[in-house]
Protein backbone atom coordinates (compact mmCIF):
# COMPACT_ATOMS: atom_id res chain seq x y z
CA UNK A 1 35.92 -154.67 -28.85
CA UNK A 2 36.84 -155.70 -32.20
CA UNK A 3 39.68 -153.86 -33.91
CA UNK A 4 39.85 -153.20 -37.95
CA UNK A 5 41.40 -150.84 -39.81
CA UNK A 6 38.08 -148.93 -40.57
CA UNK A 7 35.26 -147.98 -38.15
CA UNK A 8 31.65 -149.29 -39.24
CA UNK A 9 29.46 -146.66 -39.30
CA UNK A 10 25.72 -147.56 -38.76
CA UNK A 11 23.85 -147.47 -42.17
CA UNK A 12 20.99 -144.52 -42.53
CA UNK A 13 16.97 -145.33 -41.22
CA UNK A 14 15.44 -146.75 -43.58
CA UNK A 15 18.34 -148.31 -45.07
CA UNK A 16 19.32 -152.21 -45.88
CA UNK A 17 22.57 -151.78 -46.95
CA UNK A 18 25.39 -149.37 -46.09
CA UNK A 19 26.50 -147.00 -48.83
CA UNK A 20 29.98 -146.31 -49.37
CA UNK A 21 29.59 -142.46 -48.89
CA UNK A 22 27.42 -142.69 -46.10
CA UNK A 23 30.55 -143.49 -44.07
CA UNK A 24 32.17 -140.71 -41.92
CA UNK A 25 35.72 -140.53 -42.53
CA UNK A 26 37.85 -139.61 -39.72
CA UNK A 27 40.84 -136.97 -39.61
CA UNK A 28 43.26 -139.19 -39.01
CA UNK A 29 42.46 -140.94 -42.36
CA UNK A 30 42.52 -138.08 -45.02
CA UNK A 31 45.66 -137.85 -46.17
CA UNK A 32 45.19 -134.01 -47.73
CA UNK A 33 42.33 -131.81 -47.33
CA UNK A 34 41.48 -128.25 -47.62
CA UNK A 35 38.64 -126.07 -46.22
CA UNK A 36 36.02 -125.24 -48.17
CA UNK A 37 35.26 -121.72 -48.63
CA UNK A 38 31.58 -119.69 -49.67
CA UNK A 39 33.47 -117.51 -51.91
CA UNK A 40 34.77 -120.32 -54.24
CA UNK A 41 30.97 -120.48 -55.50
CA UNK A 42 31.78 -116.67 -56.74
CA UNK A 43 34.85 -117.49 -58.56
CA UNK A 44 36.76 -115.75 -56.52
CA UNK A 45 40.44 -116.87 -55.31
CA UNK A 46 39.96 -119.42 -52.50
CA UNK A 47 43.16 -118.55 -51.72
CA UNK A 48 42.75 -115.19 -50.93
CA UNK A 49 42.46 -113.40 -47.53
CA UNK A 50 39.18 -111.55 -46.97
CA UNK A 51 39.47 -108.01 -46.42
CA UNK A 52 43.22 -108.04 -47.88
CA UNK A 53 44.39 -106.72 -51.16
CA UNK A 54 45.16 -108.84 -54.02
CA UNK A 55 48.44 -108.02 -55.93
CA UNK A 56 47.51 -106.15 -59.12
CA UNK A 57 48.31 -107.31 -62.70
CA UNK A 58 50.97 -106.56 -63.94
CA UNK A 59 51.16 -104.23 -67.04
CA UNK A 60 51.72 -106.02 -70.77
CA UNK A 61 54.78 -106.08 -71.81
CA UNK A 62 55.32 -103.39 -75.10
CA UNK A 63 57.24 -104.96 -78.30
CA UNK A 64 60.61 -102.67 -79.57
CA UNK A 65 58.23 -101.00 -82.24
CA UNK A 66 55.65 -100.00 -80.23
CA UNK A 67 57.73 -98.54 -77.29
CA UNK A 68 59.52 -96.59 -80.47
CA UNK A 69 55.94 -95.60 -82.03
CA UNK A 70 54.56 -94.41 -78.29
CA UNK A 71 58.54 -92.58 -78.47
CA UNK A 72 57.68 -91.03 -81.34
CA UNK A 73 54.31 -89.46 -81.05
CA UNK A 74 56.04 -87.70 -77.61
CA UNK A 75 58.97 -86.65 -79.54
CA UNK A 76 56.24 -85.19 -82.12
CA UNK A 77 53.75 -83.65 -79.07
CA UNK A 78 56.52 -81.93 -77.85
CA UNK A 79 58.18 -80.47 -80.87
CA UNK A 80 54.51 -79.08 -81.61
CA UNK A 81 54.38 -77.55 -78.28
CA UNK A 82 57.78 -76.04 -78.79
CA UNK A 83 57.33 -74.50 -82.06
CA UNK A 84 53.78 -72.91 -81.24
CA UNK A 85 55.45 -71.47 -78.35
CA UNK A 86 58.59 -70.09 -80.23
CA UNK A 87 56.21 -69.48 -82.94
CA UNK A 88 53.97 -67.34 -80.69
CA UNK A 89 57.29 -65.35 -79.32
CA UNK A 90 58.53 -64.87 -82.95
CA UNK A 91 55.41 -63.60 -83.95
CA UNK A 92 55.03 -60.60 -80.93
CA UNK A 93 58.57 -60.02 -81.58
CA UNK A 94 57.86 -59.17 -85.52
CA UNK A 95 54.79 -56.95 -84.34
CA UNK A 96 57.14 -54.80 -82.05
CA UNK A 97 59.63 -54.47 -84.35
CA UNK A 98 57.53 -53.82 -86.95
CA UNK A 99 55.49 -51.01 -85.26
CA UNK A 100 58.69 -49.38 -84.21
CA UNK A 101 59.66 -49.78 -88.08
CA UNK A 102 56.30 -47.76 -89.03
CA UNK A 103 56.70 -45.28 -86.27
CA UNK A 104 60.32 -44.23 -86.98
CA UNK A 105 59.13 -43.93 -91.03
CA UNK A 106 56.17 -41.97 -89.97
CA UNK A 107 58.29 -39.78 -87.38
CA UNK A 108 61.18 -39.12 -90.85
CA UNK A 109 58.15 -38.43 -93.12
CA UNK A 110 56.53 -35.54 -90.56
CA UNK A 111 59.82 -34.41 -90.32
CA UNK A 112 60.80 -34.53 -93.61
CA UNK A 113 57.20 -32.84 -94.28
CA UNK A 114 57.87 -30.22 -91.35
CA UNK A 115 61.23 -29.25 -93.15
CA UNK A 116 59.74 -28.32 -96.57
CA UNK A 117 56.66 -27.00 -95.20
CA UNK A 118 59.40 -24.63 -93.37
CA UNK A 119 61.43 -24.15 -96.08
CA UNK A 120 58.02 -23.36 -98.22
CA UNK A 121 57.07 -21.06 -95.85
CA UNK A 122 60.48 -19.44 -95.44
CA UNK A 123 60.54 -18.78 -99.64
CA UNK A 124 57.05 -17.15 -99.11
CA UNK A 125 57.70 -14.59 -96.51
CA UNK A 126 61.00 -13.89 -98.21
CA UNK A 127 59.15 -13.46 -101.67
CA UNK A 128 56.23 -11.31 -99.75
CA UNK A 129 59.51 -8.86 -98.10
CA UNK A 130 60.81 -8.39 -101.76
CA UNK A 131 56.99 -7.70 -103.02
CA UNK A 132 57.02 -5.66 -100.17
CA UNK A 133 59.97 -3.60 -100.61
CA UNK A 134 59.67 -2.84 -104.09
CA UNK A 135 56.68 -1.79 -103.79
CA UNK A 136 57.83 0.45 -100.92
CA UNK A 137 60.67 1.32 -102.88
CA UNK A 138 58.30 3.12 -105.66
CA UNK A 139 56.48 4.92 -102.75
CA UNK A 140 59.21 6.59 -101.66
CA UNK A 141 60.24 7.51 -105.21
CA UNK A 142 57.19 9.06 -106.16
CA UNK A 143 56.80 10.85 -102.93
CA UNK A 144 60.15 12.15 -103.13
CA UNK A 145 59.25 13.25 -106.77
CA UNK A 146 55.80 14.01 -105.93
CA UNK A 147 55.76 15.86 -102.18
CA UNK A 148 59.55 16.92 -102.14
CA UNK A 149 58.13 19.39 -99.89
CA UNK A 150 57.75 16.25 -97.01
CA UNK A 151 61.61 16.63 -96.25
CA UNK A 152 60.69 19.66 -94.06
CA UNK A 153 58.78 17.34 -91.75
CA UNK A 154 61.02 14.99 -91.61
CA UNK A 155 63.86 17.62 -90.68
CA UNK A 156 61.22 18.36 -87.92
CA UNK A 157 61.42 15.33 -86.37
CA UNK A 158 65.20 15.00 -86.27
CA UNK A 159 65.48 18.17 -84.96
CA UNK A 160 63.03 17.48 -81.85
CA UNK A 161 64.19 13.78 -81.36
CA UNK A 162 67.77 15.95 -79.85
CA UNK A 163 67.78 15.73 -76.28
CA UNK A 164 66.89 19.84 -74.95
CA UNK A 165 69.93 20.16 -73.00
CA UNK A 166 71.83 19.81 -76.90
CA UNK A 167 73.36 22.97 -78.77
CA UNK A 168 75.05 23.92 -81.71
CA UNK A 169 72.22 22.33 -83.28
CA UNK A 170 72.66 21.95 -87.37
CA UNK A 171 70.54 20.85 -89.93
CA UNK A 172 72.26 19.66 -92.79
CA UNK A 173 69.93 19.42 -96.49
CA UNK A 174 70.19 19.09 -99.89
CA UNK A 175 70.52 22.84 -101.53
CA UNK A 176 67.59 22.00 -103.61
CA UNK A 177 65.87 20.85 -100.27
CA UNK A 178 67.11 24.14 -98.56
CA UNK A 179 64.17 26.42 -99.10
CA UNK A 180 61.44 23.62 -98.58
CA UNK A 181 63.07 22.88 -95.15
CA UNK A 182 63.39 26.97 -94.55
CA UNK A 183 60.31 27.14 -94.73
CA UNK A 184 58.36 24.08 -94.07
CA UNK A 185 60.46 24.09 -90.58
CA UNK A 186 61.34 27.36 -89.68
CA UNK A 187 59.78 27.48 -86.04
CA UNK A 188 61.25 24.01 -85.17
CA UNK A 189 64.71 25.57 -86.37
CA UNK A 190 63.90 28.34 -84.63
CA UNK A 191 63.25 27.33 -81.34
CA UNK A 192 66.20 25.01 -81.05
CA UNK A 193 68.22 27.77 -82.51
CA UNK A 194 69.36 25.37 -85.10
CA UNK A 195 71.21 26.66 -88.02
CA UNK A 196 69.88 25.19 -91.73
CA UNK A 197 73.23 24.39 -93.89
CA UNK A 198 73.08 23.13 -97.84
CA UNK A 199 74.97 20.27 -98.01
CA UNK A 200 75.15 18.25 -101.78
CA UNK A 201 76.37 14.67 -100.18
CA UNK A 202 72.69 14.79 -98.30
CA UNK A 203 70.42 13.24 -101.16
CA UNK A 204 67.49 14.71 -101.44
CA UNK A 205 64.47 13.70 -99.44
CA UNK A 206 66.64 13.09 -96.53
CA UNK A 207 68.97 15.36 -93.91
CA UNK A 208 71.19 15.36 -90.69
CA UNK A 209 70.98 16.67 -87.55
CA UNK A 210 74.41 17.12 -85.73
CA UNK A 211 74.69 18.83 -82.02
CA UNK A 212 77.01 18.62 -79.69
CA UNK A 213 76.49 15.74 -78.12
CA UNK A 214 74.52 13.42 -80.67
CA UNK A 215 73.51 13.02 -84.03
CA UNK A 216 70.66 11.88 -86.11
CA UNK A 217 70.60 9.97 -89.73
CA UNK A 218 67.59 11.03 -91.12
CA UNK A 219 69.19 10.17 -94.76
CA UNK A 220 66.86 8.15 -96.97
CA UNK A 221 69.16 5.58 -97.26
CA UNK A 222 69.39 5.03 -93.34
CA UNK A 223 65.70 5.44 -93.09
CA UNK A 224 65.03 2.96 -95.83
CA UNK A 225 67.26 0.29 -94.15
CA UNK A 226 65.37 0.38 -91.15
CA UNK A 227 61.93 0.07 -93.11
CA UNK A 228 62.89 -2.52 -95.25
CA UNK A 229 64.54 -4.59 -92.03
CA UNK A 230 60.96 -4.20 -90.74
CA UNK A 231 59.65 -5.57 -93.23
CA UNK A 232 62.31 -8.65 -93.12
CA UNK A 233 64.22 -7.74 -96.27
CA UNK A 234 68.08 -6.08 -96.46
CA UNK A 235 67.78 -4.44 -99.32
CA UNK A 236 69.89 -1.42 -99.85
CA UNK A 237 68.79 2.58 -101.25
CA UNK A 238 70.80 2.57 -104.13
CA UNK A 239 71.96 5.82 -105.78
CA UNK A 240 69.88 4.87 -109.02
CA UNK A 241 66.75 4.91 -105.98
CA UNK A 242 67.92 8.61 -105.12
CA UNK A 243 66.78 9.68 -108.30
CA UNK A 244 63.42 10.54 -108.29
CA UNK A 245 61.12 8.47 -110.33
CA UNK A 246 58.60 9.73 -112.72
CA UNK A 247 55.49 8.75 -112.04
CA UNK A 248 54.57 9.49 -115.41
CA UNK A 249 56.81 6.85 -117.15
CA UNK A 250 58.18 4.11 -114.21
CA UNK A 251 55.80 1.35 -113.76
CA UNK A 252 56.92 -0.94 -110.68
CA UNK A 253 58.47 -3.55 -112.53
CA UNK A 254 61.17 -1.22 -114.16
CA UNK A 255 61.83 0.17 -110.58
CA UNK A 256 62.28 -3.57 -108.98
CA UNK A 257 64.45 -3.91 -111.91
């Protein structure tokens, strides 16, 4: 056998003369080779495993101004979030405290309100007990002037308001209410056994009943306190009201006076 450095290869049917890549090259002759893959006709990486992850880009690299500008419109998204939330809480704070601001006015103005509307209504009853009393005041006047001869009913009354078991029973009177008592009251005198004495500190229209063991005020003055009380007023009887009034001549504004 014949050696040479390369192996003759026999030319293709057909053929006259052998082509120069019609020859098959041997391993041992290629000095670097790689395997041909299908996916290189894809454009994918020859390189690259199949079925194994390729490493991932990485990210592009931001200049100073735009990492400050992206810093920036955080800074601002946040500082918005902040103040609409503070914002929000200011707000519901101004609404309590300003509905407990309104309430407390509204609470002084019904009190305030309350007070006068007291106070208005205190002046009117007190103005209605002096109407009242002055009016009353004349009545009893004119009756005393009128229908002196009332005394004896009202010595009457004293004289049974004593307990039955009382004695030394005495009715004390005006003298110039003497006889109208004498005789207006005689059987109430007489069946208590109760003697009739004139007495001039008694003014007229009025009496007192002493026994031994109570007494009665049946004065005008004492009666008058007690109606006048009733009717809310203090007013006193004054001696001027002792006199009696003439019906004839005292209107009821010169008696309140």
């Amino acid at each position: 056998m014949t050696s040479s450095k390369f192996k003759n290869v026999p030319p293709p049917e057909g053929g006259t003369k052998a082509s120069a890549y019609a020859r098959f090259i041997p391993r041992e002759e290629l000095s670097s080779f790689e395997a041909w893959n299908p996916s290189a006709l894809s454009g994918a990486d020859p390189n690259a495993s199949v079925g194994m992850p390729t490493a991932e880009p990485e990210a592009p690299t931001l200049s100073v101004a735009e990492q400050l500008a992206a810093q920036l419109r955080a800074a601002r998204q946040s500082g918005y979030q902040d103040g609409y939330r503070d914002g929000l809480a200011a707000l519901e704070g101004f609404k309590q405290s300003y509905a407990a601001q309104i309430t407390a006015q509204l609470g002084r103005l019904v009190e305030s309100h309350g007070a006068q509307l007291d106070g208005l209504q205190q002046q009117l009853a007190q103005a209605i007990a002096v109407c009242a009393t002055s009016m009353a005041r004349q009545v009893v006047r004119t009756e005393l002037k009128v229908h002196p001869e009332l005394i004896a009913a009202v010595a009457q009354e004293a004289v049974e308001a004593l307990l039955l078991s009382a004695r030394h029973v005495t009715v004390r009177v005006h003298p110039d209410d003497q006889p109208l008592v004498a005789l207006g009251a005689a059987d109430a005198l007489q069946a208590r056994g109760a003697r009739l004495i004139p007495d001039a500190s008694i003014a007229r229209g009025g009496c007192r009943v002493d026994s031994d063991i109570a007494s009665i005020d049946g004065t005008v003055a004492t009666r008058w306190r007690r109606a006048s009380a009733a009717l809310g007023s203090e007013a006193e009887w004054t001696e001027a009201d002792a006199e009696p009034a003439d019906p004839l001549h005292d209107t009821p504004d010169e008696g309140a006076r």
